[in-house]
N, C-alpha and C. Protein backbone atom coordinates (compact mmCIF):
# COMPACT_ATOMS: atom_id res chain seq x y z
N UNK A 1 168.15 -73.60 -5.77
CA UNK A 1 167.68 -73.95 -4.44
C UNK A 1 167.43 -75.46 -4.32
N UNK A 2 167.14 -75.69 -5.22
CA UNK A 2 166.51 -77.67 -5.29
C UNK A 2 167.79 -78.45 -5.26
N UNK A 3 168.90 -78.08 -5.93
CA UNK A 3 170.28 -78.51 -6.02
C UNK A 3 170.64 -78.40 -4.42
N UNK A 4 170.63 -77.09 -3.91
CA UNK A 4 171.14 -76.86 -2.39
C UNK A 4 170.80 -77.36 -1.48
N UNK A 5 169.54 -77.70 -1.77
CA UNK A 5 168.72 -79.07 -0.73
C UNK A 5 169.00 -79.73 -0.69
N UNK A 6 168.92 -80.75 -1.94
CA UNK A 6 169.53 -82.50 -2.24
C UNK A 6 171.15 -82.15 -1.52
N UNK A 7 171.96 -81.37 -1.80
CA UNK A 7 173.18 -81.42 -1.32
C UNK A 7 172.93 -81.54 0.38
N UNK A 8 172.37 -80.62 0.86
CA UNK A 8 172.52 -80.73 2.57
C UNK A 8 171.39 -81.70 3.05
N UNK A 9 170.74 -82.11 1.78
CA UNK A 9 170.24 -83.38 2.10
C UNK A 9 170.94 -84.95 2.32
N UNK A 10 171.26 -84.83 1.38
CA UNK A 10 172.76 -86.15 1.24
C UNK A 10 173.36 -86.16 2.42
N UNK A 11 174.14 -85.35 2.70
CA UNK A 11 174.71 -84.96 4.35
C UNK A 11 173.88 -85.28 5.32
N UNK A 12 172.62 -85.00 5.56
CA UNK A 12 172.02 -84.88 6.89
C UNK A 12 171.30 -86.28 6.94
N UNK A 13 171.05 -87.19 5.48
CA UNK A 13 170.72 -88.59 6.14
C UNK A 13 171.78 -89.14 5.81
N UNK A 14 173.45 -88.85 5.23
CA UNK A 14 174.05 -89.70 5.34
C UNK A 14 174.76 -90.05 6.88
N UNK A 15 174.44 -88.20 7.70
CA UNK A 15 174.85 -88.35 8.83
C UNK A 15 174.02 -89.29 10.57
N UNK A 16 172.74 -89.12 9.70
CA UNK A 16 171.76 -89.50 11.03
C UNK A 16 170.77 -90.75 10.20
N UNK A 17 170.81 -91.23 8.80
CA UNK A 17 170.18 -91.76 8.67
C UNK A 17 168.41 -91.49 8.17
N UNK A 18 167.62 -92.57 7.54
CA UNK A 18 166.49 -92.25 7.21
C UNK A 18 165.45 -91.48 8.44
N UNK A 19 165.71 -92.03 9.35
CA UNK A 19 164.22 -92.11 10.63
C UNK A 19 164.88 -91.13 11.34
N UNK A 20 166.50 -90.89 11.61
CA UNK A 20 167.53 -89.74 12.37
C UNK A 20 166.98 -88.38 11.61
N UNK A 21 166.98 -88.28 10.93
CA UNK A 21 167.16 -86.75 9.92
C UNK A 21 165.52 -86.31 9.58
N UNK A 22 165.25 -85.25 9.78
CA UNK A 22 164.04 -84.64 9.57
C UNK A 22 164.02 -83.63 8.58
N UNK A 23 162.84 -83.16 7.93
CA UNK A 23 163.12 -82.30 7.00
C UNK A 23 162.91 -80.93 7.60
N UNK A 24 162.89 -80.62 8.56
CA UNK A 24 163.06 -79.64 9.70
C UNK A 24 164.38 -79.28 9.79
N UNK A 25 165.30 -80.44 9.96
CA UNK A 25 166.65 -80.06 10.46
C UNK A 25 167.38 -79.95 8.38
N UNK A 26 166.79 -80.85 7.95
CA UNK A 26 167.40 -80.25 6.55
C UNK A 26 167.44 -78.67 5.96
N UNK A 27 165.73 -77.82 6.09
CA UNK A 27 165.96 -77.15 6.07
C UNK A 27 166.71 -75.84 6.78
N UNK A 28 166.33 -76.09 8.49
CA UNK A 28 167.31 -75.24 9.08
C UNK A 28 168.71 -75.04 8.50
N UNK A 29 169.43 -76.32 8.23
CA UNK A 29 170.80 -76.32 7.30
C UNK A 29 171.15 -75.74 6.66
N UNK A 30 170.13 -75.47 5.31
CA UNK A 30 169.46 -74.57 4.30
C UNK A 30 169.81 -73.15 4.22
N UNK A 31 168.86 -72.85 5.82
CA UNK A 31 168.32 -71.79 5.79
C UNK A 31 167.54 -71.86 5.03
N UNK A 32 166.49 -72.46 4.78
CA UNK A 32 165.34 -71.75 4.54
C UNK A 32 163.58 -72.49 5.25
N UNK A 33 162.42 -72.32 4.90
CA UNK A 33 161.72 -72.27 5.47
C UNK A 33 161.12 -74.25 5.09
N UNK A 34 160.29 -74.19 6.29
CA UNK A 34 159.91 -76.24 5.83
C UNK A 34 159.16 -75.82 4.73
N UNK A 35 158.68 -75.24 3.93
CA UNK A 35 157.70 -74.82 3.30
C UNK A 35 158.17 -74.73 1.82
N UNK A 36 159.24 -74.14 2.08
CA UNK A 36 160.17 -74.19 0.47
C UNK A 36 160.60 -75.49 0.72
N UNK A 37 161.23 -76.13 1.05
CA UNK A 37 161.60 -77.21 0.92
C UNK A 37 160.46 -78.57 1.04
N UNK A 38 159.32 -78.66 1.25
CA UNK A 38 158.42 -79.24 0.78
C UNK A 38 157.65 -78.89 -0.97
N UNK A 39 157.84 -77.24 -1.23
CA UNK A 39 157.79 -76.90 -2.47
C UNK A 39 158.49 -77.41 -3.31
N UNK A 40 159.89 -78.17 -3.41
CA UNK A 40 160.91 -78.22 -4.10
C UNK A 40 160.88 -79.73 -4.16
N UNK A 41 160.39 -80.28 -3.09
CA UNK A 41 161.11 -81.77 -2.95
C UNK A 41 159.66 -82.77 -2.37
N UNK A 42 158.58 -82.10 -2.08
CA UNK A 42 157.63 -82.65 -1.37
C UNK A 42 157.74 -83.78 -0.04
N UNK A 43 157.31 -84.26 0.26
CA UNK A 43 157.72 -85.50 1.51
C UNK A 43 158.83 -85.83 1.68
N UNK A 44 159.25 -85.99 2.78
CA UNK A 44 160.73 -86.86 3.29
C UNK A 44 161.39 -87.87 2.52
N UNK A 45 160.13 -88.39 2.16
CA UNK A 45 160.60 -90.10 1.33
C UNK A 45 160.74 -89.50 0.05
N UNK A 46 159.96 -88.62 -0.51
CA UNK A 46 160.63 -88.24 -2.02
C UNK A 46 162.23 -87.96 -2.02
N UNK A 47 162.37 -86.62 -0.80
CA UNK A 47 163.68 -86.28 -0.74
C UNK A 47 164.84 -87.16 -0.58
N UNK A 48 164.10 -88.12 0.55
CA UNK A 48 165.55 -89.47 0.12
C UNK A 48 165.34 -90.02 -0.38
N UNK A 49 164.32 -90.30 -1.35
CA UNK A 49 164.63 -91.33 -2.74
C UNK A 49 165.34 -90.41 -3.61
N UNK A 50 165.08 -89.02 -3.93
CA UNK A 50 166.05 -88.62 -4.58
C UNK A 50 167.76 -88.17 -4.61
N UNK A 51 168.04 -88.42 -3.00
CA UNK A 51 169.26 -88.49 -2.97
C UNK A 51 169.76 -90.01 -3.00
N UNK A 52 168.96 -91.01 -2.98
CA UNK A 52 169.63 -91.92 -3.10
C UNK A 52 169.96 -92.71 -4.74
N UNK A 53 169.31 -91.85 -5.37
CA UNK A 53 169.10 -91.83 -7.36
C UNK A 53 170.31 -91.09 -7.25
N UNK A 54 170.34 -89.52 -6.43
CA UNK A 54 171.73 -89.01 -6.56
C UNK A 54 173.07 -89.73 -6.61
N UNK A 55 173.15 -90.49 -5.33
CA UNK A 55 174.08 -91.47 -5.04
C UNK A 55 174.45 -92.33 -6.20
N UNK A 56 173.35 -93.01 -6.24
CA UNK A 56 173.52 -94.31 -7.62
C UNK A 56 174.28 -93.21 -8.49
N UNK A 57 173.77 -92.42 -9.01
CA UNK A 57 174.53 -92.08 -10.14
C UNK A 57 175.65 -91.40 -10.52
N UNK A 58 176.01 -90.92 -9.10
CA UNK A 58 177.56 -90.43 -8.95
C UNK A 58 178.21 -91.72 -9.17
N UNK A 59 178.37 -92.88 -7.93
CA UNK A 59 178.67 -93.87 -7.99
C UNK A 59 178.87 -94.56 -8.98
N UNK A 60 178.05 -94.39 -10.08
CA UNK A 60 178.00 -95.46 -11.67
C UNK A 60 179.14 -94.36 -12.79
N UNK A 61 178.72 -93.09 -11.85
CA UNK A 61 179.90 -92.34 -13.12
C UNK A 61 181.12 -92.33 -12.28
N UNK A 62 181.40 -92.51 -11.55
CA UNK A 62 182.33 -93.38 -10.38
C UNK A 62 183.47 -94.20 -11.02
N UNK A 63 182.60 -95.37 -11.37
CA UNK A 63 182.64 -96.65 -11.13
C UNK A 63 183.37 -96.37 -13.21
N UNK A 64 182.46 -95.66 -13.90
CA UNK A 64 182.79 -95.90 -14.86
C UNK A 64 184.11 -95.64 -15.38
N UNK A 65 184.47 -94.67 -14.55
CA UNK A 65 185.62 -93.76 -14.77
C UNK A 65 186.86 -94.80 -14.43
N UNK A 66 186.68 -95.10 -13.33
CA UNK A 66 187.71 -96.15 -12.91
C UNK A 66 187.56 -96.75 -13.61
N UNK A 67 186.85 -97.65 -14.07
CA UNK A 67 187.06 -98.88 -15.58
C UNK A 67 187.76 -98.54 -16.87
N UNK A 68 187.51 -97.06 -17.12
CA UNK A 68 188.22 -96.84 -18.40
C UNK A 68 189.55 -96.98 -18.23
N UNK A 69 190.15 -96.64 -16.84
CA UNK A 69 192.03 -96.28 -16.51
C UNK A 69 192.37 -98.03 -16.49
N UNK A 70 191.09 -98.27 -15.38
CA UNK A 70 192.08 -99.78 -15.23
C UNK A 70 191.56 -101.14 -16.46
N UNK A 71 191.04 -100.90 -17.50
CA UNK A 71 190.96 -101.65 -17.81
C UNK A 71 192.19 -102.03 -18.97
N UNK A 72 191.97 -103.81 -19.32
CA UNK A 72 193.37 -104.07 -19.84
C UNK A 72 194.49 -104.48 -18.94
N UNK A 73 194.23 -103.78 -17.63
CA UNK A 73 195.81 -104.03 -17.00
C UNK A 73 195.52 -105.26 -16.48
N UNK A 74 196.71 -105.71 -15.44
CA UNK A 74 197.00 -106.98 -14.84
C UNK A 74 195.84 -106.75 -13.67
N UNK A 75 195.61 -108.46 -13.43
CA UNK A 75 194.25 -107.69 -11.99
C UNK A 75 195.07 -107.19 -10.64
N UNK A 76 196.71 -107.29 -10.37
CA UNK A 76 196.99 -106.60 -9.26
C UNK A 76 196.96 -105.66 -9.36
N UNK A 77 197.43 -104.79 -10.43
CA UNK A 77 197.12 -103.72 -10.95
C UNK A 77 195.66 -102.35 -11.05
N UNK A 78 194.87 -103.36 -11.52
CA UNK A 78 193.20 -103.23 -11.56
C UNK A 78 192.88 -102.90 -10.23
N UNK A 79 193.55 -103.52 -9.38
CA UNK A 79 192.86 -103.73 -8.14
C UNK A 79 193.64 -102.38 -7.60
N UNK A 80 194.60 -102.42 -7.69
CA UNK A 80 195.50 -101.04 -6.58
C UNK A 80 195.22 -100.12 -6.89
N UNK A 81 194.47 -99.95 -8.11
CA UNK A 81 194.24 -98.54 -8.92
C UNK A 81 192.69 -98.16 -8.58
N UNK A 82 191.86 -99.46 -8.22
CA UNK A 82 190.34 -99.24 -7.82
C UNK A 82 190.61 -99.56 -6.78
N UNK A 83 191.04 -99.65 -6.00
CA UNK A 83 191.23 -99.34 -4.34
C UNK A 83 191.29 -97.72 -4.15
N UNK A 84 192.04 -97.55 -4.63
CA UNK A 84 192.77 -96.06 -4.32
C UNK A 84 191.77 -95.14 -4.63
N UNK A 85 191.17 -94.82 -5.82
CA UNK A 85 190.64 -94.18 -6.90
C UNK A 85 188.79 -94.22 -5.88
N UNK A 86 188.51 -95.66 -5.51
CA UNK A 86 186.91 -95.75 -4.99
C UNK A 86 187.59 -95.04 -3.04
N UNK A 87 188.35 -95.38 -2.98
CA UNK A 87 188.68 -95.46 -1.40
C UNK A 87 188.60 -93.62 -0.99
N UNK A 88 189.83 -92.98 -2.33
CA UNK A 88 189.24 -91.55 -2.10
C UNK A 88 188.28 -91.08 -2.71
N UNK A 89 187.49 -91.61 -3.53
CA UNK A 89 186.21 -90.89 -3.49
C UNK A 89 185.34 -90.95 -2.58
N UNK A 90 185.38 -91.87 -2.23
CA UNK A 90 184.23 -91.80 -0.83
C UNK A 90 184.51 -91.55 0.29
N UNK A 91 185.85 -91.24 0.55
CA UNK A 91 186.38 -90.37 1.58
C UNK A 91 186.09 -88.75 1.45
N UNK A 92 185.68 -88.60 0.17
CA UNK A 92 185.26 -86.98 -0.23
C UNK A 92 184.17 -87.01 -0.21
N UNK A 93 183.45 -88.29 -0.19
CA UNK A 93 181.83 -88.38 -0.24
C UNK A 93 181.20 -89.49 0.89
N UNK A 94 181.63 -89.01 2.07
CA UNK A 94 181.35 -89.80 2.78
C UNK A 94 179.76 -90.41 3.07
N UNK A 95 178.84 -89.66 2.76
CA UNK A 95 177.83 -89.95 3.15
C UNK A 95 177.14 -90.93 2.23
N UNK A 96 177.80 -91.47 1.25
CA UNK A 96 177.55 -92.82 0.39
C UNK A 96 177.64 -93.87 1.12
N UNK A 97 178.76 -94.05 1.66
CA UNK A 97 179.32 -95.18 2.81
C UNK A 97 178.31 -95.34 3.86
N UNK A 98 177.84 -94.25 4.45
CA UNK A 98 177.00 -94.15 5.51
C UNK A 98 176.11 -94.07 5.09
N UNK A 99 175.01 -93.96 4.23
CA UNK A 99 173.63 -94.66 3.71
C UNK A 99 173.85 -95.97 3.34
N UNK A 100 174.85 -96.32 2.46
CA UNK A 100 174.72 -97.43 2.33
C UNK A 100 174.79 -98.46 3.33
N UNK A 101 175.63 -98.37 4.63
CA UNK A 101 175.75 -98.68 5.73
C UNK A 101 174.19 -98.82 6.10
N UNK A 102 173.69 -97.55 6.81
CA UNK A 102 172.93 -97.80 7.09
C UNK A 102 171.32 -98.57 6.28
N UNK A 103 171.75 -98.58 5.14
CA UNK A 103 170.66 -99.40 4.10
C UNK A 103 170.87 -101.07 4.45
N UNK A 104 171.86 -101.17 5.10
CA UNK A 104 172.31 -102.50 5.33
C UNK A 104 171.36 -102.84 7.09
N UNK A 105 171.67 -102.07 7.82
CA UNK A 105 171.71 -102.43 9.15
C UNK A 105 170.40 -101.72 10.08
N UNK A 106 169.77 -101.06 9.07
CA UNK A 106 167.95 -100.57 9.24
C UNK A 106 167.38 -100.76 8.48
N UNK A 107 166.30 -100.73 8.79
CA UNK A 107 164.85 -100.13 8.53
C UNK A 107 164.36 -99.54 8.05
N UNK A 108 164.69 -98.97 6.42
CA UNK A 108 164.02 -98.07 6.18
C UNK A 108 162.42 -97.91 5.37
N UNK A 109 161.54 -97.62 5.62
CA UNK A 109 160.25 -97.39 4.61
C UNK A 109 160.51 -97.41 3.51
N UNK A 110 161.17 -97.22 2.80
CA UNK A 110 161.40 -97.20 0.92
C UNK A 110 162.03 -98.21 0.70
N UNK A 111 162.09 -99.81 0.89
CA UNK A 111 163.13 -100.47 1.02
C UNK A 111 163.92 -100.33 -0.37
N UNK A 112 162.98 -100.76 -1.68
CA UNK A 112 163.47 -100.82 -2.59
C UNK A 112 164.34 -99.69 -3.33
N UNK A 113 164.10 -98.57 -2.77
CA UNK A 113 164.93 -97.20 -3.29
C UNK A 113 166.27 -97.25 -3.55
N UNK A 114 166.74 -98.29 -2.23
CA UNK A 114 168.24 -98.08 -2.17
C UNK A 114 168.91 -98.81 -3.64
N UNK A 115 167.69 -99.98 -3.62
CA UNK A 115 168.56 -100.72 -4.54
C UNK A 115 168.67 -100.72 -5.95
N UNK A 116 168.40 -99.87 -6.65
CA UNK A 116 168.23 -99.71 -8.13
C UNK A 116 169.75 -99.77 -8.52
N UNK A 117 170.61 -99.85 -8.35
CA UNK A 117 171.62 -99.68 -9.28
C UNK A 117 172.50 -100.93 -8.58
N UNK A 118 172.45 -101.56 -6.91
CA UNK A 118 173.22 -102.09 -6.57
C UNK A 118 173.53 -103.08 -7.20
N UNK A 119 172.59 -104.16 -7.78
CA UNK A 119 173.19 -105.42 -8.34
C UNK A 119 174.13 -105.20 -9.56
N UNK A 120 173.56 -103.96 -10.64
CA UNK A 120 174.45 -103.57 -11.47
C UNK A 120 175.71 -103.67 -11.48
N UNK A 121 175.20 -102.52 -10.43
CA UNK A 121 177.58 -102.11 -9.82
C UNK A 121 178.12 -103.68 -9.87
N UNK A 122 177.43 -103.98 -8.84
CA UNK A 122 178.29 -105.57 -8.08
C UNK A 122 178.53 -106.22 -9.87
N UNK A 123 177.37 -106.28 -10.26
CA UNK A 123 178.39 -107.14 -11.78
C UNK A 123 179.08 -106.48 -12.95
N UNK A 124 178.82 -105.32 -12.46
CA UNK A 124 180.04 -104.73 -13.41
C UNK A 124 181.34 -104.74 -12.76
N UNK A 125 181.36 -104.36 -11.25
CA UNK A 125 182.26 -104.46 -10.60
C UNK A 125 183.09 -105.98 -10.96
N UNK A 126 182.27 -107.36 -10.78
CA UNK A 126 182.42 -108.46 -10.83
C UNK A 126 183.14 -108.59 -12.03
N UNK A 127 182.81 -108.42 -12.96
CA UNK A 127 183.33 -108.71 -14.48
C UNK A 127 184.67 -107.69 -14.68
N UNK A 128 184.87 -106.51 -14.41
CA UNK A 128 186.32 -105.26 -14.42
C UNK A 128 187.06 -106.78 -13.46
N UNK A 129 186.37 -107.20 -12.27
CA UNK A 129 187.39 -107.97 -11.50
C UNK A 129 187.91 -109.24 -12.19
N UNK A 130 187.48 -109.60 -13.25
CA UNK A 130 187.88 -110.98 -13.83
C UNK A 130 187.14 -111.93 -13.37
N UNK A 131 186.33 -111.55 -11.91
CA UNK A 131 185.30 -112.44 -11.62
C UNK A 131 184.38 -113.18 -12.89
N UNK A 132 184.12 -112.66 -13.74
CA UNK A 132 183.28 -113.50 -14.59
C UNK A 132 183.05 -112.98 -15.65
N UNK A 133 182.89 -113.63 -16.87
CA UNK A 133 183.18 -113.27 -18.23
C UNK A 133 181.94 -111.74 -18.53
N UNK A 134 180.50 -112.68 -18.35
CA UNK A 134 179.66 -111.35 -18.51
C UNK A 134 179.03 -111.15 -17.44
N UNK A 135 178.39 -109.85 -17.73
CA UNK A 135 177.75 -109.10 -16.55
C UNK A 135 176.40 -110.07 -15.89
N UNK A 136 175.66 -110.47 -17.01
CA UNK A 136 174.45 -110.79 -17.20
C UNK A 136 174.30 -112.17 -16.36
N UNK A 137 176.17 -112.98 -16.11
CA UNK A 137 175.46 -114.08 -15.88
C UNK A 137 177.35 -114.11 -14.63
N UNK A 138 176.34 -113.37 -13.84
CA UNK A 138 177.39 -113.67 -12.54
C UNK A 138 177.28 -114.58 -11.29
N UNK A 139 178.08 -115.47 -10.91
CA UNK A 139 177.96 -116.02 -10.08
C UNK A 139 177.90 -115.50 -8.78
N UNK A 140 176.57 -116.39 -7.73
CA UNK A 140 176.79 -115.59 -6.59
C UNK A 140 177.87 -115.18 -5.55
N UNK A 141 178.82 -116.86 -6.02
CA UNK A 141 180.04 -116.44 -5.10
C UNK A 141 181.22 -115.22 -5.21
N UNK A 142 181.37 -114.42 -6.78
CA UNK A 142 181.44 -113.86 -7.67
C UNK A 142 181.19 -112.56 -6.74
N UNK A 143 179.37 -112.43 -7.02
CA UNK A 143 178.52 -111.26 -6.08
C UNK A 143 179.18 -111.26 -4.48
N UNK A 144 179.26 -112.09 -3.97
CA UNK A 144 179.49 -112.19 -2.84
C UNK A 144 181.02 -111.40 -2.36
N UNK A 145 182.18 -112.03 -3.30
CA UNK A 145 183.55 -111.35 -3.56
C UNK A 145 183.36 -109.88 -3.39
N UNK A 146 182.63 -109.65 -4.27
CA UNK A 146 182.90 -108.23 -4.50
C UNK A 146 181.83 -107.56 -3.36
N UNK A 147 181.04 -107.83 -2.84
CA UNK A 147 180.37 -107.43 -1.95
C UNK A 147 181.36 -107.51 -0.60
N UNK A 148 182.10 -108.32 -0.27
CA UNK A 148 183.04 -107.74 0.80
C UNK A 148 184.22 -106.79 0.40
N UNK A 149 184.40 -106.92 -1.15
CA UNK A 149 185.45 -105.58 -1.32
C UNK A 149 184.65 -104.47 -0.77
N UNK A 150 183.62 -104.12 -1.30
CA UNK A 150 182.93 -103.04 -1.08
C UNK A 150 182.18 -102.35 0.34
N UNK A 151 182.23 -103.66 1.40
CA UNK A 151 181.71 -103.99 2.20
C UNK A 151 183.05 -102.92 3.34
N UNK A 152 184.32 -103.81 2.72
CA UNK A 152 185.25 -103.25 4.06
C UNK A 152 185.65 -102.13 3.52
N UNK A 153 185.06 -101.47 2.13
CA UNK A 153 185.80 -99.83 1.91
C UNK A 153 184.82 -99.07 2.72
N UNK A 154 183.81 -99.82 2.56
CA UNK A 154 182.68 -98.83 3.60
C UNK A 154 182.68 -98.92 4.62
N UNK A 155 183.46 -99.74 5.20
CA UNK A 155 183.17 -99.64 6.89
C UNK A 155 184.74 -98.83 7.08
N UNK A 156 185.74 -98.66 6.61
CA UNK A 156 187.13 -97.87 6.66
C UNK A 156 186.46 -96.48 6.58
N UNK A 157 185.24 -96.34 5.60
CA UNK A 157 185.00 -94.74 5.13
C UNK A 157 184.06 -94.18 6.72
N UNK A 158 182.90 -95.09 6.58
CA UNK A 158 181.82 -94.82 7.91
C UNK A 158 182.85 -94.95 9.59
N UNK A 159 183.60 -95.60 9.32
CA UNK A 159 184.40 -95.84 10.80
C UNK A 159 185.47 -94.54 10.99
N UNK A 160 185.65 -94.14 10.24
CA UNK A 160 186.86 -93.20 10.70
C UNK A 160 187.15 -92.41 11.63
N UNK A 161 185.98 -91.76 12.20
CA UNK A 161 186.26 -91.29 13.53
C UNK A 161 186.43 -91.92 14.53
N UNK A 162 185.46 -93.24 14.54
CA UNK A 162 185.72 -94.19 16.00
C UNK A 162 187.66 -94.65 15.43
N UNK A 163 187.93 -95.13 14.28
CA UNK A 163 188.78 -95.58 14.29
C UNK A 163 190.23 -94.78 14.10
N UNK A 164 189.96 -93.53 13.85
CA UNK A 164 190.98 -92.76 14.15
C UNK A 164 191.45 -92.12 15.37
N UNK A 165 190.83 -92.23 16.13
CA UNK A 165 190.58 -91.79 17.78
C UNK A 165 191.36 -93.15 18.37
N UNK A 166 190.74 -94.68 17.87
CA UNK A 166 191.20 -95.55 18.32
C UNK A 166 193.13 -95.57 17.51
N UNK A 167 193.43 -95.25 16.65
CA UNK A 167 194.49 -94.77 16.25
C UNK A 167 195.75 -93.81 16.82
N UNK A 168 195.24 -92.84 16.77
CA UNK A 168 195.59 -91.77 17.03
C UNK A 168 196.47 -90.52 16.49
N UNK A 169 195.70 -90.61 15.03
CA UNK A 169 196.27 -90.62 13.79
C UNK A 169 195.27 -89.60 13.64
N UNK A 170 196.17 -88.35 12.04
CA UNK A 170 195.49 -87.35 11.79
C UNK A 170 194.91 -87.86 10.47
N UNK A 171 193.58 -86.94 9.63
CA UNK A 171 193.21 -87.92 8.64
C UNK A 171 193.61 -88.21 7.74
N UNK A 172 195.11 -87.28 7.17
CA UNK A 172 195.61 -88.16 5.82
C UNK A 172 196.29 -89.59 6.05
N UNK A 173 197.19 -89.68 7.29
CA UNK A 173 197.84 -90.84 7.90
C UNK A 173 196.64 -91.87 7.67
N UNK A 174 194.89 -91.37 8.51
CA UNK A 174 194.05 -92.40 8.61
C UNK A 174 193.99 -93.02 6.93
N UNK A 175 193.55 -92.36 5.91
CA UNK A 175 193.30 -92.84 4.70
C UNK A 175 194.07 -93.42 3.92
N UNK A 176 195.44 -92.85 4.23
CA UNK A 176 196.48 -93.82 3.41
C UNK A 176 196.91 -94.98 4.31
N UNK A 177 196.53 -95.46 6.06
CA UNK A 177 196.41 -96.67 5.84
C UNK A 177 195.48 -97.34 5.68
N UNK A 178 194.44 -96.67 5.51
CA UNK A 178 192.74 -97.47 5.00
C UNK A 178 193.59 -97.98 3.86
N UNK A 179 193.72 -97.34 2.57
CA UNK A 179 194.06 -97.91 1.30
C UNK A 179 195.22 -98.89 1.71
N UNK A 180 196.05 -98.58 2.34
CA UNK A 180 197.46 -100.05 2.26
C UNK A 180 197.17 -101.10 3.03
N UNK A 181 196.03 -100.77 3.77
CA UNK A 181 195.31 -102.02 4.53
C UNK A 181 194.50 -103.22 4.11
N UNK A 182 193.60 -102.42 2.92
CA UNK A 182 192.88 -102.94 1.86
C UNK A 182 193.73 -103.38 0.82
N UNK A 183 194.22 -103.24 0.37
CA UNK A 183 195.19 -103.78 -0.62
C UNK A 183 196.05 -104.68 0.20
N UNK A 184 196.45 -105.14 1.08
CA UNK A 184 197.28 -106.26 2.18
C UNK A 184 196.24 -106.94 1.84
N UNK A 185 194.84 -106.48 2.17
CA UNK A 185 193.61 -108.08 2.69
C UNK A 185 193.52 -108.21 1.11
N UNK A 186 193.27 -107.25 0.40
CA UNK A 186 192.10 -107.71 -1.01
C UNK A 186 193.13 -107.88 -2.06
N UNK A 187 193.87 -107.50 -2.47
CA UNK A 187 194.77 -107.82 -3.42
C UNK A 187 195.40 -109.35 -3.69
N UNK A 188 195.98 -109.91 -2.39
CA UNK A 188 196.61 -111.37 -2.58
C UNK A 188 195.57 -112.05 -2.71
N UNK A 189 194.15 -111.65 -1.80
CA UNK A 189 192.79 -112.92 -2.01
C UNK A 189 192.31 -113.03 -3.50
N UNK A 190 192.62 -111.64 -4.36
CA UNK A 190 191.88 -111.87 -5.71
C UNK A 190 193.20 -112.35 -6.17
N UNK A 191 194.46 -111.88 -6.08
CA UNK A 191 195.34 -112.02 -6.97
C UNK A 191 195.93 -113.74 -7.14
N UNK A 192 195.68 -114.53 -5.96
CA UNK A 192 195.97 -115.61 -5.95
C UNK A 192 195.22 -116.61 -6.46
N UNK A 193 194.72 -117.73 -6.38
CA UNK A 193 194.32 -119.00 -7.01
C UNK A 193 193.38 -118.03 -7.28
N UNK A 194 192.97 -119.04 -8.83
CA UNK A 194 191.61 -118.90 -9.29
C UNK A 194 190.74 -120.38 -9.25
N UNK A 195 189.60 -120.24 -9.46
CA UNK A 195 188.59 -121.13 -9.02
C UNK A 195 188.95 -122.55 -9.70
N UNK A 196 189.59 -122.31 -10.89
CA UNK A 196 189.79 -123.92 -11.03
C UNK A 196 190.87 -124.27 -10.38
N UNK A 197 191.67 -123.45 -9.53
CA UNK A 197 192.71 -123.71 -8.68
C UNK A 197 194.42 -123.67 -9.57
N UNK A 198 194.44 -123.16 -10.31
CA UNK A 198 195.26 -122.47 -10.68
C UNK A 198 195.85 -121.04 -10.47
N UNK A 199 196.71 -120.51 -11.08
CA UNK A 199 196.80 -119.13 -10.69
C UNK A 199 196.27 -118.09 -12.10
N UNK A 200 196.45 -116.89 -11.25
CA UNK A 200 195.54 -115.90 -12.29
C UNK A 200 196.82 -115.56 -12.92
């Protein structure tokens, strides 16, 4: 039952957000009573701090998985393979995109919840990218890079309905040009000069 919660929990604030989603409408979801689901999970803010620990840690076993395939290869390579690989997972998990979204662009009471794992990712992410030798000592412009990779997979994942409507496209068409879209913008920007102005 505690598993079945956090699950239609994830969903219902990835769909409406922290202050949108009530634990009323979580449990209706449920089916079951506010009562069990205060038994299981206590307060609102527990329940989304614990889906957002959920999140982090899908995401990091995510993230890890992709590093083992692409590492070693060339970074155009690296890159087409973690495009693809992050682009459909969070198309299967949409409501990552859309907390994180909305962790960006509200308000929420727990501020710090969201962020336990983010700087991580970004420098592990940073360092798989060639961005920088170690994790420990990443540059912000570095952080910043990879924060708009991550930035426009999430707004392709959270946008899809406005932008498939604006399309007029069914959703496998939508996702495979999310991915060949992202790879047009992000691929030549990493794949070209590097910072001492040479090539990679």
């Amino acid at each position: 039952m505690k598993a079945k919660i956090l699950a239609t929990a994830r969903r219902v604030f990835g769909e409406y957000g922290f202050h949108g989603a009530t634990t009323r409408m979580i449990a209706a979801e449920v089916g079951i009573d506010i009562s069990t689901l205060y038994y299981h999970w206590g307060e609102k803010s527990d329940l989304y701090e614990a889906v957002v620990v959920d999140i982090n840690e899908d995401l990091r076993r995510m993230l890890i998985e992709v590093e083992s395939v692409i590492h070693g290869r060339p970074l155009a390579e690296r890159m087409e393979i973690a495009i693809d690989s992050t682009t459909e997972y969070l198309f299967d998990h949409p409501e990552i995109a859309n907390l994180v979204l909305f962790r960006y662009f509200g308000k929420t009471r727990d501020e710090a919840i969201l962020d336990v794992s983010v700087p991580e990712f970004v420098s592990d992410i940073a360092r798989s990218m060639g961005l920088c030798k170690d994790k420990k000592r990443v540059p912000n412009e570095a952080k910043m890079q990879v924060l708009a990779v991550m930035n426009s997979i999430y707004n392709f994942v959270s946008g899809e309905n406005f932008f498939r409507s604006l399309l007029g496209v069914e959703r496998n068409e939508y996702i495979s040009l999310a991915k060949e879209t992202l790879k047009f913008i992000l691929i030549p920007a990493f794949n070209g000069l590097s910072r001492e102005g040479g090539t990679r």
